[in-house]
C-alpha atoms as a PDB file:
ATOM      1  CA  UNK A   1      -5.352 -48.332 -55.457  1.00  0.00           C
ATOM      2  CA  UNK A   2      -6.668 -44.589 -55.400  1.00  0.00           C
ATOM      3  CA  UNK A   3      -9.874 -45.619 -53.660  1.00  0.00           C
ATOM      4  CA  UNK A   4      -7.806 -47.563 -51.185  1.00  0.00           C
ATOM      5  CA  UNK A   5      -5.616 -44.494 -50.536  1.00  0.00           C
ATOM      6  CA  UNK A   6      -8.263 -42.231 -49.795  1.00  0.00           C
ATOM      7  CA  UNK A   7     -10.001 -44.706 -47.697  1.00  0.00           C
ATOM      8  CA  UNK A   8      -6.529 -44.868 -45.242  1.00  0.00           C
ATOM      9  CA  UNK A   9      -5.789 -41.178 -45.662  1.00  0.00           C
ATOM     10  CA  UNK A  10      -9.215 -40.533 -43.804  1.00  0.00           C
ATOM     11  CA  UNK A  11      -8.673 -43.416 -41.719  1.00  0.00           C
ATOM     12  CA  UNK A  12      -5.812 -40.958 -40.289  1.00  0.00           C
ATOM     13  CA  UNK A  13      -7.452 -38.060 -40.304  1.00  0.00           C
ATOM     14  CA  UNK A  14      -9.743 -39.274 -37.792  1.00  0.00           C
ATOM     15  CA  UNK A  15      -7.618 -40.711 -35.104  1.00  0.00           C
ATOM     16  CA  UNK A  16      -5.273 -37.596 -34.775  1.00  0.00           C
ATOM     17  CA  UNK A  17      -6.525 -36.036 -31.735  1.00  0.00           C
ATOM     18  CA  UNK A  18      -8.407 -33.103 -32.157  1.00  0.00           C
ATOM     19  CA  UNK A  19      -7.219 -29.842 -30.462  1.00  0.00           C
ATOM     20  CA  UNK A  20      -9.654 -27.402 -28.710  1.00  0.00           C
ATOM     21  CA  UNK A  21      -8.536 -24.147 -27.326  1.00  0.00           C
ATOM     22  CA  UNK A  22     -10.470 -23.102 -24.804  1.00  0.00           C
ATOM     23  CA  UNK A  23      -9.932 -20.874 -21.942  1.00  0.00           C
ATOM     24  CA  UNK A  24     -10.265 -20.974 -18.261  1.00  0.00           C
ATOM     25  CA  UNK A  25     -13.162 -19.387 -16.612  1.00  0.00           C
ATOM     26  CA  UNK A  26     -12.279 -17.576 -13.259  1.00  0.00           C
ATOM     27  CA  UNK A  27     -14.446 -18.260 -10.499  1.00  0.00           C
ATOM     28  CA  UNK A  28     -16.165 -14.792  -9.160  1.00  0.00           C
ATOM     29  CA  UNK A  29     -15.419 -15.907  -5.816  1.00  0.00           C
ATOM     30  CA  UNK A  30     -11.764 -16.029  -6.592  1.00  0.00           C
ATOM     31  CA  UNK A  31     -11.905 -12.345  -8.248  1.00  0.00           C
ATOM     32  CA  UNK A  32     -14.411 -11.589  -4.737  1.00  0.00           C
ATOM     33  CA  UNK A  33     -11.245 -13.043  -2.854  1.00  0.00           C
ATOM     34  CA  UNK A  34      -8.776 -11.067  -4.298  1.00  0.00           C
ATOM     35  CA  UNK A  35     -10.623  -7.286  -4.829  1.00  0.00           C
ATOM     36  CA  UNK A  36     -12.036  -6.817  -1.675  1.00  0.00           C
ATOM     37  CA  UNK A  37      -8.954  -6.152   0.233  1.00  0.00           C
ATOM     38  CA  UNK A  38      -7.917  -4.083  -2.199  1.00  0.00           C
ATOM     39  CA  UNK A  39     -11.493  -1.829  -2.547  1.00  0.00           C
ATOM     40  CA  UNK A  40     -11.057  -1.864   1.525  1.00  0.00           C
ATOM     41  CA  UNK A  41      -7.384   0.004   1.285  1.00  0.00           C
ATOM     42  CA  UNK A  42      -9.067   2.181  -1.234  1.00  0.00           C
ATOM     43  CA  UNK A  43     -11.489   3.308   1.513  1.00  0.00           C
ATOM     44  CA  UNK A  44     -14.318   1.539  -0.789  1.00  0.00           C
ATOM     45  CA  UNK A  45     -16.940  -1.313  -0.685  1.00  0.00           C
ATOM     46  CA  UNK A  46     -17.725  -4.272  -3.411  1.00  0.00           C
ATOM     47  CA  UNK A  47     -20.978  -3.403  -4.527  1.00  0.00           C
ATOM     48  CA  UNK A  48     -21.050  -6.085  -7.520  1.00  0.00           C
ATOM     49  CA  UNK A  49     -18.849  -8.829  -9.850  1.00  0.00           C
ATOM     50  CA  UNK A  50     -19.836 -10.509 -12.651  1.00  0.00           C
ATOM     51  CA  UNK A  51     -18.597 -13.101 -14.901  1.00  0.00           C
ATOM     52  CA  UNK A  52     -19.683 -14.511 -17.696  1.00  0.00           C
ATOM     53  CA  UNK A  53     -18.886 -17.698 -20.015  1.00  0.00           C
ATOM     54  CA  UNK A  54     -17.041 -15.791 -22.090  1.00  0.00           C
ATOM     55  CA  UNK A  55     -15.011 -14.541 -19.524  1.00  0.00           C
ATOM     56  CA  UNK A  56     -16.058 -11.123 -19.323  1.00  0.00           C
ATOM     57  CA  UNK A  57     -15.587  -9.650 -15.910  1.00  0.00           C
ATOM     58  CA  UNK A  58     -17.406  -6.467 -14.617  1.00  0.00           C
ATOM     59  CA  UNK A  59     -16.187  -5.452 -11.053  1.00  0.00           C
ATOM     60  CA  UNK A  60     -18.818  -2.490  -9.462  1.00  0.00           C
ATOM     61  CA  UNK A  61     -17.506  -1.002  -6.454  1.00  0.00           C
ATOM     62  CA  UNK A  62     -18.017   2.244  -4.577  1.00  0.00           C
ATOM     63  CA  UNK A  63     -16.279   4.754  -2.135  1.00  0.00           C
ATOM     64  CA  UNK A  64     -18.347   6.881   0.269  1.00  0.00           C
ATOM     65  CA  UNK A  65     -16.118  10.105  -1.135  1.00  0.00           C
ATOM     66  CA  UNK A  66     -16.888   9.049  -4.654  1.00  0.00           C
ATOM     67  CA  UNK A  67     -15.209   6.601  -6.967  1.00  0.00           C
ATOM     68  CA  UNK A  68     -11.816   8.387  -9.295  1.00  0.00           C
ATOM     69  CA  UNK A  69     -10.444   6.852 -12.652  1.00  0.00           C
ATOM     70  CA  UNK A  70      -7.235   6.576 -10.533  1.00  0.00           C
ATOM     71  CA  UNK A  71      -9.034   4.046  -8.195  1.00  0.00           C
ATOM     72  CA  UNK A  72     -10.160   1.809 -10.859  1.00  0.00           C
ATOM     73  CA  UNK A  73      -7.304   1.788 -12.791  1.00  0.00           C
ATOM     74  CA  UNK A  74      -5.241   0.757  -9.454  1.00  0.00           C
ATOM     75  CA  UNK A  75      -8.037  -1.671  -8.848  1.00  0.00           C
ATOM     76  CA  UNK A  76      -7.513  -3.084 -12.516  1.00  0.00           C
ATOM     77  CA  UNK A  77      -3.959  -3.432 -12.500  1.00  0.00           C
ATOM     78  CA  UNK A  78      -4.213  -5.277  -8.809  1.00  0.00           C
ATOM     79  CA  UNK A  79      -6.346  -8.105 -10.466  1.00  0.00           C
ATOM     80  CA  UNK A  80      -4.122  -8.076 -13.221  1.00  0.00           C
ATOM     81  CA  UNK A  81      -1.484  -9.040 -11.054  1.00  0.00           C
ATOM     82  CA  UNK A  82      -3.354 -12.512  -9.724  1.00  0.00           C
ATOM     83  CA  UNK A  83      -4.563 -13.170 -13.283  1.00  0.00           C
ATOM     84  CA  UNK A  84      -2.759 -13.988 -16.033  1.00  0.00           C
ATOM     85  CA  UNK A  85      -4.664 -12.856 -19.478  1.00  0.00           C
ATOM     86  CA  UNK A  86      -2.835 -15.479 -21.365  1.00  0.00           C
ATOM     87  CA  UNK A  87      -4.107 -18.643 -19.644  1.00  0.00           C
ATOM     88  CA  UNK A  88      -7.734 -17.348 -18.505  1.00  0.00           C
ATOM     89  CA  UNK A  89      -8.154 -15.028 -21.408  1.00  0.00           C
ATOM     90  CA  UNK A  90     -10.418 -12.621 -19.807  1.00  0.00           C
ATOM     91  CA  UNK A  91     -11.987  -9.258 -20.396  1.00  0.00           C
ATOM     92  CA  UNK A  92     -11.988  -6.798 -17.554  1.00  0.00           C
ATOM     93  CA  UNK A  93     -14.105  -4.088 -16.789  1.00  0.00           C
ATOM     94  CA  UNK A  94     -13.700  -2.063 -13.572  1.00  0.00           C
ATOM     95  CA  UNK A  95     -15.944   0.852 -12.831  1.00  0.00           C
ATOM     96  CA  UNK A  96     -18.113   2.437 -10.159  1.00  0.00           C
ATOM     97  CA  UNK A  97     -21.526   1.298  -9.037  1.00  0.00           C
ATOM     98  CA  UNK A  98     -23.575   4.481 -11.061  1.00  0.00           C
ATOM     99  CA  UNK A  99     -25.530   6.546 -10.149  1.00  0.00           C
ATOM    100  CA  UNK A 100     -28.549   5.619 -12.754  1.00  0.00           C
ATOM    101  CA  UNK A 101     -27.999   1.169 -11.046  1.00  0.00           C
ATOM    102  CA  UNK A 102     -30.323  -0.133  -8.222  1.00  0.00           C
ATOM    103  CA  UNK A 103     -28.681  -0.380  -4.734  1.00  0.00           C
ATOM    104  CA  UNK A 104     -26.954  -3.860  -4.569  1.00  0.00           C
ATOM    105  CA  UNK A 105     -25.493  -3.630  -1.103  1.00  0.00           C
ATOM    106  CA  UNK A 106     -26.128  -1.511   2.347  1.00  0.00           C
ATOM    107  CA  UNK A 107     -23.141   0.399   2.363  1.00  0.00           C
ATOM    108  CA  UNK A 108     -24.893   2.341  -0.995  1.00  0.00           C
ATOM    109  CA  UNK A 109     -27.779   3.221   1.580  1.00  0.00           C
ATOM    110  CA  UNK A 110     -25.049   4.633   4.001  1.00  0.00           C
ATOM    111  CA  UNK A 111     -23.793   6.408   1.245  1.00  0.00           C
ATOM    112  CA  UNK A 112     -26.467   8.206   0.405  1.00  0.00           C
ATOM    113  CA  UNK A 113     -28.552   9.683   3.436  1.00  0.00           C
ATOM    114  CA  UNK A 114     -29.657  12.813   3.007  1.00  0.00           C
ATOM    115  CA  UNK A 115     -30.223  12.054  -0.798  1.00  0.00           C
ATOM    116  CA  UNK A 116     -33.527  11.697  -2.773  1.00  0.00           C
ATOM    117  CA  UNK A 117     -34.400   7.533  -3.869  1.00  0.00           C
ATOM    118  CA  UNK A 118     -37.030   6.108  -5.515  1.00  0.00           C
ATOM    119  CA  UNK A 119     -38.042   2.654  -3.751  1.00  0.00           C
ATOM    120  CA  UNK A 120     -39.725  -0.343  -4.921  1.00  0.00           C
ATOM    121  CA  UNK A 121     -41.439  -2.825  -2.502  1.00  0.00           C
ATOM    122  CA  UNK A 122     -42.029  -6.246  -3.088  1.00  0.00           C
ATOM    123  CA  UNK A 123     -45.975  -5.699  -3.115  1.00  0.00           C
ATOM    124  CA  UNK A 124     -45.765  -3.039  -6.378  1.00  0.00           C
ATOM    125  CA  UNK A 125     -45.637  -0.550  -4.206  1.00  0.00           C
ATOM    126  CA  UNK A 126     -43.180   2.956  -4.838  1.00  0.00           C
ATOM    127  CA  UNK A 127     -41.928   5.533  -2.519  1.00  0.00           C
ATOM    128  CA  UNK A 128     -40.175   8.467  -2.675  1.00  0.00           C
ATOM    129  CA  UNK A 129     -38.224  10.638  -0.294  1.00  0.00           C
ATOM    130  CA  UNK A 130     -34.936  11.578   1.155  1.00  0.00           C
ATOM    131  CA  UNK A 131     -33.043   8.735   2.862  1.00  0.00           C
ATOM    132  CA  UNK A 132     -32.799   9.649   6.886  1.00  0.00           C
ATOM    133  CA  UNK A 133     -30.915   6.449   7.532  1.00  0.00           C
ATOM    134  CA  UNK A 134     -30.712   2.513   7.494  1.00  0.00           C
ATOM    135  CA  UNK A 135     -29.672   0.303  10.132  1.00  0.00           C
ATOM    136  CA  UNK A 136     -30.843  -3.100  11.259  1.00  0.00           C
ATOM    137  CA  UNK A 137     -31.890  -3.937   7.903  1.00  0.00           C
ATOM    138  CA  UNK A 138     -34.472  -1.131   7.896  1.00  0.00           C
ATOM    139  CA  UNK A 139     -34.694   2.099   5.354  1.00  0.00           C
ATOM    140  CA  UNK A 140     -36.509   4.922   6.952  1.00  0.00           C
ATOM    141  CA  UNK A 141     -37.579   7.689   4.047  1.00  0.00           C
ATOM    142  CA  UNK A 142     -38.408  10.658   4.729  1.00  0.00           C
ATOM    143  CA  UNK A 143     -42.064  11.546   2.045  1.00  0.00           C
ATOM    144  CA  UNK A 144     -44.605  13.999   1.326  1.00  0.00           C
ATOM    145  CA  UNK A 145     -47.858  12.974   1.476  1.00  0.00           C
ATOM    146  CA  UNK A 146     -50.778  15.108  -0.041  1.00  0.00           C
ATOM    147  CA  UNK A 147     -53.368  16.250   2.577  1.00  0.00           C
ATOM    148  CA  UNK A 148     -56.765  15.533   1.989  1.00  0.00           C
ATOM    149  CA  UNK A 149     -59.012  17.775   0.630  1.00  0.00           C
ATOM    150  CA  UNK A 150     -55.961  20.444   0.279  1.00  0.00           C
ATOM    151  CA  UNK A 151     -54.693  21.695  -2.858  1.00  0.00           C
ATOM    152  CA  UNK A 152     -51.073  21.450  -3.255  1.00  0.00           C
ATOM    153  CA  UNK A 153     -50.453  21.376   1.013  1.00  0.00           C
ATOM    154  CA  UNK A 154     -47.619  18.179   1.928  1.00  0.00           C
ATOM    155  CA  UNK A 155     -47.013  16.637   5.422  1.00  0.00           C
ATOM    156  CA  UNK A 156     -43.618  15.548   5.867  1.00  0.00           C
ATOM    157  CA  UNK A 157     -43.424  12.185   7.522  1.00  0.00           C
ATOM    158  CA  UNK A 158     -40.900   9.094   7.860  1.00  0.00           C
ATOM    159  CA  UNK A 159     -41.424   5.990   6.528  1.00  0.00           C
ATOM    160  CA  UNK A 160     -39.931   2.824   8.066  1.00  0.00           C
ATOM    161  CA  UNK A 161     -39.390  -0.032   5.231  1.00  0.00           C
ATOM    162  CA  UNK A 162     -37.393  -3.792   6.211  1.00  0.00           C
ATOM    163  CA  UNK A 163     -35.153  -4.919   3.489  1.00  0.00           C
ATOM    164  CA  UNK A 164     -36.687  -7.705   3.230  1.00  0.00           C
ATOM    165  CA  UNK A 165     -40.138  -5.442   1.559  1.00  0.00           C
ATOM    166  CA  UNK A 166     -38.012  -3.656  -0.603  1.00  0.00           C
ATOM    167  CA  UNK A 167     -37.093  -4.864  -4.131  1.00  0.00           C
ATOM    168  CA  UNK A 168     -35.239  -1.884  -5.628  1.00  0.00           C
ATOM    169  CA  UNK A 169     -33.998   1.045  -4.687  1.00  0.00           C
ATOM    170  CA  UNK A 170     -32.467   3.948  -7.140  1.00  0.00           C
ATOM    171  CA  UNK A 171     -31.088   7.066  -6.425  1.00  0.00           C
ATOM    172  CA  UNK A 172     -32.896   9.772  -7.826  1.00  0.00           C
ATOM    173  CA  UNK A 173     -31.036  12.247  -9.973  1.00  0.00           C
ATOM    174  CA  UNK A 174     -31.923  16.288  -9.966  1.00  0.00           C
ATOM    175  CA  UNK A 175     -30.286  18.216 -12.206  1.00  0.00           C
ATOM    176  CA  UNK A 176     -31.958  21.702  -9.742  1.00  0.00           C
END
């Protein structure tokens, strides 16, 4: 009788349905869909979202006059709004693009003419100089070159680079 018992009892056991909690991911086109209008009243640009299984959600986004706590808290609470934390269960994160990240998008070119960047072409290749401009998909830096066979004497001269030869581009930071 006690072997029988046990034998039913886990007989039951296994045909209750199990329960699994598990949370909804958010698309990042969804969060795209929602921030950008927002960034744009803001006077900013999406630079960046990520999302990850867990439902961790970075949103990067910049302002040509600089990004303020007060824009990403605003920026926070809008998502909140469209999201509700107890069905998706999500982490958020909202914060400016940095100053130390790569360039994602072109506005962050625009942004910073006049400014020193390091760039990285496709081929290995790294310049340096002061951003003049970019437009049609094209960077043009202004670098020193060393003259040859003079000690310590630069020409100044602008260099044209396509987007499509460039791989990374960082600001570079002088504390002068």
């Amino acid at each position: 009788y006690i072997c029988t018992w046990k034998i039913e009892e886990e007989k039951r056991k296994r045909q209750q349905p199990l329960l699994f909690l598990h949370s909804i991911m958010i698309a990042k086109q969804e969060i795209i869909k929602v921030v950008e209008p927002k960034i744009k009243e803001l006077d900013g640009f999406l630079v960046d979202v990520k999302v990850n299984t867990a439902n961790v959600i970075t949103v990067f986004f910049d302002r040509m006059q600089w990004v303020r706590v007060e824009h990403c808290l605003e920026l926070s609470k809008h998502l909140e709004g469209y999201f509700d934390r107890d069905i998706e269960d999500y982490e958020l994160t909202v914060c400016s693009a940095g100053l130390d990240n790569a360039f994602m998008v072109d506005e962050q070119y625009q942004k910073y003419i006049g400014k020193e960047a390091g760039v990285l072409l496709t081929n290995g290749k790294r310049k340096k100089g002061i951003i003049l401009s970019f437009e049609n998909d094209k960077l043009i830096l202004e670098v020193e070159k060393k003259m040859k066979g003079r000690r310590k004497r630069y020409e100044i001269m602008e260099v044209v680079i396509p987007k499509e030869e460039i791989k990374e581009t960082k600001l570079k930071i002088n504390f002068k």
